[in-house]
N, C-alpha and C. Protein backbone atom coordinates (compact mmCIF):
# COMPACT_ATOMS: atom_id res chain seq x y z
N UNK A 1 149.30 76.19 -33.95
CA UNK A 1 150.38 76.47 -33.02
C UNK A 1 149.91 77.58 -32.08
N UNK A 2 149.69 77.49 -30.51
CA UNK A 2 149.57 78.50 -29.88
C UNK A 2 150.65 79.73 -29.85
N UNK A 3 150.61 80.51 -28.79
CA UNK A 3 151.18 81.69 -28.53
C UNK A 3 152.51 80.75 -28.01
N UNK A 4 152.25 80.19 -26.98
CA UNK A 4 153.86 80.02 -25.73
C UNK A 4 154.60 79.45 -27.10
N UNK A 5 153.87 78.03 -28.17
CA UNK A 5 154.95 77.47 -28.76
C UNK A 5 155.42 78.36 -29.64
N UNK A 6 154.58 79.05 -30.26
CA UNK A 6 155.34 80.26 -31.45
C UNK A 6 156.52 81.01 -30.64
N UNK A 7 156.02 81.22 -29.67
CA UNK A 7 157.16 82.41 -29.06
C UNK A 7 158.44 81.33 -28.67
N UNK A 8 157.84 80.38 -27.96
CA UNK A 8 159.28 79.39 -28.41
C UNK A 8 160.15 79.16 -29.34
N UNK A 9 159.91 79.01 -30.83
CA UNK A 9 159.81 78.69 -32.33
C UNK A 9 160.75 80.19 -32.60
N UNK A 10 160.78 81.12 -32.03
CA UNK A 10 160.49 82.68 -32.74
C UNK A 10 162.00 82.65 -31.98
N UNK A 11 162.30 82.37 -30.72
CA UNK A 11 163.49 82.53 -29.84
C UNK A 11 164.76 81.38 -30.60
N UNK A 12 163.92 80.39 -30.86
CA UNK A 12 165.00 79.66 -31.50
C UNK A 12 165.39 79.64 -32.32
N UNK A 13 164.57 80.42 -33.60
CA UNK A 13 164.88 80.75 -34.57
C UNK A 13 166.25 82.49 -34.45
N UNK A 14 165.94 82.93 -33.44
CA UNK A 14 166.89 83.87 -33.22
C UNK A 14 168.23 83.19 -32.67
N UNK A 15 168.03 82.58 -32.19
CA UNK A 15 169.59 82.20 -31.68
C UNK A 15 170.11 81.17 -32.39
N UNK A 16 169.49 80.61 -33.67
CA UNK A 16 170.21 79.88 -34.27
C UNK A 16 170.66 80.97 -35.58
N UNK A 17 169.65 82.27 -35.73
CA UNK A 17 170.73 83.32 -36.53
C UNK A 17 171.51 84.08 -35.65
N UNK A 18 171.41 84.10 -34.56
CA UNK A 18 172.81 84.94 -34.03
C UNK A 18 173.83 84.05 -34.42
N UNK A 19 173.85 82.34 -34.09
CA UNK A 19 174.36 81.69 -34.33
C UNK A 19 175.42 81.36 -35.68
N UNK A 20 174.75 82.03 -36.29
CA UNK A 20 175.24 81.75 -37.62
C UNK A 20 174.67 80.82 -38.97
N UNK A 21 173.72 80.60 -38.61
CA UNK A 21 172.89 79.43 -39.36
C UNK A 21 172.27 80.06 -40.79
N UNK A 22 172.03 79.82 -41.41
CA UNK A 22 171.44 80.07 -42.90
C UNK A 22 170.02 80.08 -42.83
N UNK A 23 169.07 80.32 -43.25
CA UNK A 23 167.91 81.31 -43.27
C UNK A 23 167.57 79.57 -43.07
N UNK A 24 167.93 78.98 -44.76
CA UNK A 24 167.44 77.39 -45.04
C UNK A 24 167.49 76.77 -44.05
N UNK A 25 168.89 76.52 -43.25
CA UNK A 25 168.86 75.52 -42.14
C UNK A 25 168.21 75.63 -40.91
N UNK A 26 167.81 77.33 -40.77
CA UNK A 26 166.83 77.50 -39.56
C UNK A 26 165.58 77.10 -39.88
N UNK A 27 165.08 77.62 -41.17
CA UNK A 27 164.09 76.70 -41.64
C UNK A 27 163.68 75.74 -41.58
N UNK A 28 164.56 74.71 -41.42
CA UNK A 28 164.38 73.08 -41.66
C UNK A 28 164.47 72.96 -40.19
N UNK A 29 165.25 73.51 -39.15
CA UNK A 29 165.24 73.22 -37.95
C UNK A 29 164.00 73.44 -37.17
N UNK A 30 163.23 74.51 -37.60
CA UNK A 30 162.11 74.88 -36.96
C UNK A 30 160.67 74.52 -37.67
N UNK A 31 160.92 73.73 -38.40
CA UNK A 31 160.52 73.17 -39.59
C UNK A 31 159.06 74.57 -40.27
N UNK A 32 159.88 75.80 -40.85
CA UNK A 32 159.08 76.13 -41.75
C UNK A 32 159.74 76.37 -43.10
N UNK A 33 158.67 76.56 -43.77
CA UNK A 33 158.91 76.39 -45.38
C UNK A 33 159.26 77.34 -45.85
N UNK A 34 159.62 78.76 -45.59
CA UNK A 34 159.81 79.83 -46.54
C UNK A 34 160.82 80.54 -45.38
N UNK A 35 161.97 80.51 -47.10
CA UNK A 35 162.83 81.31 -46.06
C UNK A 35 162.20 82.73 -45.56
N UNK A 36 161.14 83.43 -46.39
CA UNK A 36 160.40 85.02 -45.75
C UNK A 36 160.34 85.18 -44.41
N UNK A 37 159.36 83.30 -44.41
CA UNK A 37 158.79 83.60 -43.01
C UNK A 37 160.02 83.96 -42.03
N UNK A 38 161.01 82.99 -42.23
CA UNK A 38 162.53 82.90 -41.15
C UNK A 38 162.80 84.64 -40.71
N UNK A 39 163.29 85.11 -42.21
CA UNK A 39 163.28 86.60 -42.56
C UNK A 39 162.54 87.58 -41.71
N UNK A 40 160.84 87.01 -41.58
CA UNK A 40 160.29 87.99 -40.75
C UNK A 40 160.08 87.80 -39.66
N UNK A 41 160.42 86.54 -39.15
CA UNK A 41 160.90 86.04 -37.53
C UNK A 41 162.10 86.84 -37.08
N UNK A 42 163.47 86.54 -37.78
CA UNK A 42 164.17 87.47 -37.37
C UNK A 42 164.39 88.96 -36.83
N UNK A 43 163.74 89.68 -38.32
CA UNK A 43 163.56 91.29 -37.95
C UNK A 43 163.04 91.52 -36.95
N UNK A 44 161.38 90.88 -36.63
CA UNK A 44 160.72 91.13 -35.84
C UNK A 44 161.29 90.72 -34.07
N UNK A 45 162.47 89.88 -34.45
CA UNK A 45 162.54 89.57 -32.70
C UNK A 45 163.83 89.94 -32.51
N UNK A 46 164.46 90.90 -33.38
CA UNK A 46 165.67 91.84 -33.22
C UNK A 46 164.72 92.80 -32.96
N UNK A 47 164.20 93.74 -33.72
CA UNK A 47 163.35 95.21 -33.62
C UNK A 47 162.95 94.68 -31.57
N UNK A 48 162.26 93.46 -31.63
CA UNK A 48 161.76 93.33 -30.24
C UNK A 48 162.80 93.53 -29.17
N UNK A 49 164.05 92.88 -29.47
CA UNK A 49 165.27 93.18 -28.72
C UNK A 49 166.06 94.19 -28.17
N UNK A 50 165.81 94.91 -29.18
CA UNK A 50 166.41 96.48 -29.32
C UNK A 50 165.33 97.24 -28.71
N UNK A 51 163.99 97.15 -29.09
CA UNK A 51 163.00 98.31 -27.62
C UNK A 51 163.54 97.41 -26.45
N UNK A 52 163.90 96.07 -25.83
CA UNK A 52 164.30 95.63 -24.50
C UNK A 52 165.54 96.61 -23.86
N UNK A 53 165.94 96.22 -24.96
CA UNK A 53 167.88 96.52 -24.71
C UNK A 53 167.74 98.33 -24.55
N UNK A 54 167.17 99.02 -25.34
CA UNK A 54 166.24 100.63 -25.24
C UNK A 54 166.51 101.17 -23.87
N UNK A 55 165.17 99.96 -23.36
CA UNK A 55 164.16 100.64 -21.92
C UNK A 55 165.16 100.11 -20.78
N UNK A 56 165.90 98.65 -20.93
CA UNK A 56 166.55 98.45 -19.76
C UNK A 56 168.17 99.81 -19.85
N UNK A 57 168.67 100.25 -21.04
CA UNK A 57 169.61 101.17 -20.98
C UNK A 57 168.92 102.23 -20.26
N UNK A 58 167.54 103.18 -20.33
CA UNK A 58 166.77 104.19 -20.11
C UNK A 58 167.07 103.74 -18.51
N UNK A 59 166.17 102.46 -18.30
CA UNK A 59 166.22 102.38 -16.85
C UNK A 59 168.03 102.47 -15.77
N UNK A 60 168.63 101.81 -16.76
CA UNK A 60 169.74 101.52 -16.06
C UNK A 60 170.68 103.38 -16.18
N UNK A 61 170.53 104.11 -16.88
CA UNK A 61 170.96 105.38 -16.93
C UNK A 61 170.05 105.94 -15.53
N UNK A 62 168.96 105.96 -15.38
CA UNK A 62 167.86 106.41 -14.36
C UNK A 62 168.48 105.91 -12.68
N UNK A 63 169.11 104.71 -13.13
CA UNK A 63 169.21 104.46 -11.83
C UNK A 63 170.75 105.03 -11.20
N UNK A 64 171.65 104.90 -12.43
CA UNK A 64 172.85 105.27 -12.66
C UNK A 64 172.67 107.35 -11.68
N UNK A 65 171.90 107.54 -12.78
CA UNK A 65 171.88 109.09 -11.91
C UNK A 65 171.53 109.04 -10.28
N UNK A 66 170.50 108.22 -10.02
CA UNK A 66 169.77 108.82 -9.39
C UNK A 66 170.86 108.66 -7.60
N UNK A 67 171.91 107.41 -8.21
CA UNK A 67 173.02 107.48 -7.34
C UNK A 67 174.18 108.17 -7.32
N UNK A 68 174.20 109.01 -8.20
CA UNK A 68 175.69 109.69 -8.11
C UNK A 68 174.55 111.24 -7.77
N UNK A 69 173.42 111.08 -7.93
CA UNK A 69 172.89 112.75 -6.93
C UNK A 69 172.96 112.46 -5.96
N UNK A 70 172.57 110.98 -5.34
CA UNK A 70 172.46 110.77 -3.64
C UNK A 70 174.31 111.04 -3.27
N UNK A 71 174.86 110.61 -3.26
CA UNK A 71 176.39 110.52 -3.18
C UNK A 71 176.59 112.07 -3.36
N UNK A 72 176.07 112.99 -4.45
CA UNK A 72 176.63 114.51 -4.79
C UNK A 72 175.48 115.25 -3.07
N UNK A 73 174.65 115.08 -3.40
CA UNK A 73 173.88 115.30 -2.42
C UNK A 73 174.66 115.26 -0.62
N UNK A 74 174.90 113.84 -0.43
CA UNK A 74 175.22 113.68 0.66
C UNK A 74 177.04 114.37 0.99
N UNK A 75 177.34 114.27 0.03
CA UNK A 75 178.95 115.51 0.24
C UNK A 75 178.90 116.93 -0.26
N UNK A 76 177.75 117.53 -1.03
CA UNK A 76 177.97 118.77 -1.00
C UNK A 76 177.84 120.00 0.26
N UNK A 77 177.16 119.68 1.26
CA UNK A 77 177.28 120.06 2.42
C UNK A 77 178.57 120.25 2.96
N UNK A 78 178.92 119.17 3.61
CA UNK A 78 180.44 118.96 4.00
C UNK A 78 181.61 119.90 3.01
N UNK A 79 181.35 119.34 1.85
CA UNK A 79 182.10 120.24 0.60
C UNK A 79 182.24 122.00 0.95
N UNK A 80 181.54 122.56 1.34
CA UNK A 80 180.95 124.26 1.33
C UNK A 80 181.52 124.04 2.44
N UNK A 81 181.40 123.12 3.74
CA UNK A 81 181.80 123.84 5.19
C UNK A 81 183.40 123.67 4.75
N UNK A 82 184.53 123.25 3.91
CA UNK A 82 185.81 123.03 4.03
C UNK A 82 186.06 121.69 4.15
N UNK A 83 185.33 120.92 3.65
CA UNK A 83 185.80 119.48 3.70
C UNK A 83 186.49 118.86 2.51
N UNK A 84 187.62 118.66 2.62
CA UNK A 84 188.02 118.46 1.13
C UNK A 84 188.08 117.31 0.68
N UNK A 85 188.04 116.34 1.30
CA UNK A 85 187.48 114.96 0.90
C UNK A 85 186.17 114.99 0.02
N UNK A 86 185.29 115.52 0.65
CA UNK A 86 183.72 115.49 0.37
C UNK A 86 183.57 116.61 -1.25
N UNK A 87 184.90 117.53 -1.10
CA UNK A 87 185.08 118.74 -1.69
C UNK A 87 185.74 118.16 -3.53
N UNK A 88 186.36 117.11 -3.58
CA UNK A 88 187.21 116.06 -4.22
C UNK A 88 185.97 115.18 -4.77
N UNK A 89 185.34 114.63 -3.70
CA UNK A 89 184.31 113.47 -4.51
C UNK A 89 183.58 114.26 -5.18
N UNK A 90 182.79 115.59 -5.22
CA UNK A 90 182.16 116.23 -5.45
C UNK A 90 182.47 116.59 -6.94
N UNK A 91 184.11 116.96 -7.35
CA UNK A 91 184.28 117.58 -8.04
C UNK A 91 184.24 115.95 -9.52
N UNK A 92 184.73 114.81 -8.55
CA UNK A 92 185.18 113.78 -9.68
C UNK A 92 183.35 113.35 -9.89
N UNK A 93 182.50 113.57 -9.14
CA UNK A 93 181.11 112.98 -9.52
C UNK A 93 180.75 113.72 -10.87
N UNK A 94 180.95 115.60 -10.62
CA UNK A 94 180.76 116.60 -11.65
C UNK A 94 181.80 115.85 -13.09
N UNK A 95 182.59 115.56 -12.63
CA UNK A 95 183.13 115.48 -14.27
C UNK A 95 182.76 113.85 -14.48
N UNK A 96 182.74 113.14 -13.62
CA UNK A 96 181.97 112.17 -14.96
C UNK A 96 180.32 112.56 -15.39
N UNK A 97 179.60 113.58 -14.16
CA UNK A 97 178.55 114.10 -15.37
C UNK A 97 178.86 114.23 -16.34
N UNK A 98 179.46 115.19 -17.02
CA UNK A 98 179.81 116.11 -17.68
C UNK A 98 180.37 115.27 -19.15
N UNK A 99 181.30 114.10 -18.42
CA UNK A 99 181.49 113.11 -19.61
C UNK A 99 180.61 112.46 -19.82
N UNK A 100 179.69 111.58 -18.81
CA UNK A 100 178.57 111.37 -19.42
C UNK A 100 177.39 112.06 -20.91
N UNK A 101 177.18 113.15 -20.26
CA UNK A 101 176.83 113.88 -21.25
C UNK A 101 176.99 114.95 -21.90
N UNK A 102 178.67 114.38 -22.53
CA UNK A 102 179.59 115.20 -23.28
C UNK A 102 179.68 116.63 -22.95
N UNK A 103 179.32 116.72 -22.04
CA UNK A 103 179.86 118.06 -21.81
C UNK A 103 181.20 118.43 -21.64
N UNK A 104 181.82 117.42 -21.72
CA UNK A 104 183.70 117.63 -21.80
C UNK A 104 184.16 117.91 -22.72
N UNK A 105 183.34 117.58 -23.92
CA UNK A 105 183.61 117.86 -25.09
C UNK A 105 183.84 119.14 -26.01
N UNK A 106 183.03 120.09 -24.99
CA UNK A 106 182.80 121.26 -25.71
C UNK A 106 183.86 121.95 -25.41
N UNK A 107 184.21 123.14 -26.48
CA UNK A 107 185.19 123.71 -26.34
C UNK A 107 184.77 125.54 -26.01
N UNK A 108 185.37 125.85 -24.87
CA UNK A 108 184.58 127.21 -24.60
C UNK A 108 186.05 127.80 -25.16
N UNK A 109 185.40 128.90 -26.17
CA UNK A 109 186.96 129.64 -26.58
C UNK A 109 186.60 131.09 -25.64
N UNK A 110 188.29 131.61 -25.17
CA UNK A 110 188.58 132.78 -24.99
C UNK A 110 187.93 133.90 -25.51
N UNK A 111 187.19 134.95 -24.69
CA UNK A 111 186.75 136.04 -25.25
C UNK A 111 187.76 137.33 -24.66
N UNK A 112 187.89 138.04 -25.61
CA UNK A 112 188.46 139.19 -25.03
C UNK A 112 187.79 140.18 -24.55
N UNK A 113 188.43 140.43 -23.31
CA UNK A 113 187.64 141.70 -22.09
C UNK A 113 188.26 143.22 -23.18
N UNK A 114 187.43 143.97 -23.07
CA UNK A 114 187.82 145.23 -23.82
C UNK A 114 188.43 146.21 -22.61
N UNK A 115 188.55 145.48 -21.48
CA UNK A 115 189.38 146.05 -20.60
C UNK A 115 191.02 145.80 -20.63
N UNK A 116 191.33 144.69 -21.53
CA UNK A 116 192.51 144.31 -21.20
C UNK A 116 193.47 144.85 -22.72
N UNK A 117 194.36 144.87 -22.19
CA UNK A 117 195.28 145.49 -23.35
C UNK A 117 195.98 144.07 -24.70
N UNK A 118 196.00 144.92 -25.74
CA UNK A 118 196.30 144.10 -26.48
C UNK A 118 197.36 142.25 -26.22
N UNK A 119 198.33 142.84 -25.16
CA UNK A 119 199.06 141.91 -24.18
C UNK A 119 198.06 140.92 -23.75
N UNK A 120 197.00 141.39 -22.91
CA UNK A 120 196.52 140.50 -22.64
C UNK A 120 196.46 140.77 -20.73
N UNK A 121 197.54 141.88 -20.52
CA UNK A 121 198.01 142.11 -18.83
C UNK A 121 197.31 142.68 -18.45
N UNK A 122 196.11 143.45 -19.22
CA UNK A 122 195.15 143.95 -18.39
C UNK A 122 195.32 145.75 -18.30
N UNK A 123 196.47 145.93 -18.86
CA UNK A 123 197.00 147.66 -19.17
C UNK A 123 196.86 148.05 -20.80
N UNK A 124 196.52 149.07 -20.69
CA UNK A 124 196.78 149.83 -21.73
C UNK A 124 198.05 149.83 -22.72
N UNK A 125 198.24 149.11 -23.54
CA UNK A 125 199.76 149.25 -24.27
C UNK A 125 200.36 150.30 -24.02
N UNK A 126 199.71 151.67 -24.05
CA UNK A 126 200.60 152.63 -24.36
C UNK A 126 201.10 153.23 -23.08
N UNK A 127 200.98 152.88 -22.12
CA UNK A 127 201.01 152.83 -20.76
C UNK A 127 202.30 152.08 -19.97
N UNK A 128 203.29 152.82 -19.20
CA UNK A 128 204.57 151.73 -18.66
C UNK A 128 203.37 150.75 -17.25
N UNK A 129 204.10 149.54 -17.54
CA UNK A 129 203.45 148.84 -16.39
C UNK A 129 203.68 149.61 -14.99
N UNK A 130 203.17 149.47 -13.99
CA UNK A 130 203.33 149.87 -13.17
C UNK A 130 204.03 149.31 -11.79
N UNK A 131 204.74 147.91 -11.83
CA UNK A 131 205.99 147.14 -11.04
C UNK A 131 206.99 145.89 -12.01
N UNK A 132 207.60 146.04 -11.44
CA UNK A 132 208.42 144.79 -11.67
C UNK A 132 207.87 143.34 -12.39
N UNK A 133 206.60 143.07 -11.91
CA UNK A 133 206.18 142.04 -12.55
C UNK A 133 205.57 142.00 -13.45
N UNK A 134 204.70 142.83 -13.57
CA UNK A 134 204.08 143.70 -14.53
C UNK A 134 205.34 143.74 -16.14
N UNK A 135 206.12 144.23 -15.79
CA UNK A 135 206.77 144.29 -17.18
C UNK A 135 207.63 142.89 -17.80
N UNK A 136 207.80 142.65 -16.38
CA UNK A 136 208.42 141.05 -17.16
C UNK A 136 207.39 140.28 -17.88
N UNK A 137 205.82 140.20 -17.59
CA UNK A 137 204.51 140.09 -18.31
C UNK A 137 204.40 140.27 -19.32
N UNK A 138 204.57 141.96 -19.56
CA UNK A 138 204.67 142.08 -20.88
C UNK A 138 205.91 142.75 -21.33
N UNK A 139 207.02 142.35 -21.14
CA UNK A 139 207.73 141.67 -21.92
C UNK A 139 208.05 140.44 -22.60
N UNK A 140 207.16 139.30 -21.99
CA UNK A 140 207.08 138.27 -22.18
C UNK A 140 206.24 138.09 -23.07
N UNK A 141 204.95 138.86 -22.95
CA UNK A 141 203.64 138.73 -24.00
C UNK A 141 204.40 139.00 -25.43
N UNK A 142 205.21 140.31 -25.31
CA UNK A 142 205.86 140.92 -26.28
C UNK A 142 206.72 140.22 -26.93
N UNK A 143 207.50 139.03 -26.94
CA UNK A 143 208.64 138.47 -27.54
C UNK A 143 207.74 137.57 -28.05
């Protein structure tokens, strides 16, 4: 059996197990004798499938970027002079980066400034605020 018919033999034997077929009946269809061999037809032209399915995801991510930089590219200009259209696409390109590669995911927790008062208002507790809004703040922090 040459190369083209094996590799023929090897494809049909895969799609009659995607199919659903029994090791035996692919066997008999492709007429070989051991279910092993079937066995190591299979693995081998899944494993082959999966580096395809791999390099075309690699490529198709590659190409995926390399258009949402041209697009970030071509409105971040406009974006900086006050364009808020350009200012908008800019921001929705950044967050599907970001979901892309989970960076949405992360959770940045709150650090406390040792400038700010226990409240949180930015004064000294022991200190009266110094207007009107200020205390409704923390009075509010406070309840």
């Amino acid at each position: 059996m040459n190369a083209a018919d094996r590799g023929e033999r090897d494809q049909k034997v895969l799609q009659l197990f995607l199919a659903g077929a029994t090791y035996r009946a692919i066997g008999a269809a492709v007429d070989l004798r051991s279910t092993q061999s079937v066995h190591r037809i299979v693995q081998r032209e899944l494993s082959s499938a999966a580096r395809r399915r791999a390099l075309l995801t690699d490529e198709a991510l590659a190409v995926y970027q390399e258009r949402v930089e041209a697009l970030f590219r071509a409105h971040w200009g406009p974006a900086l002079r006050g364009d808020h259209r350009s200012a908008e696409i800019c921001r929705r390109l950044l967050g599907q980066q970001a979901s892309l590669y989970g960076l949405d995911d992360l959770v940045v927790e709150k650090s406390s400034s040792p400038t700010l008062g226990e409240n949180g208002s930015g004064l000294d507790d022991d200190k009266d605020p110094p207007d009107e809004l200020s205390r409704l703040r923390a009075a509010r922090a406070g309840a």
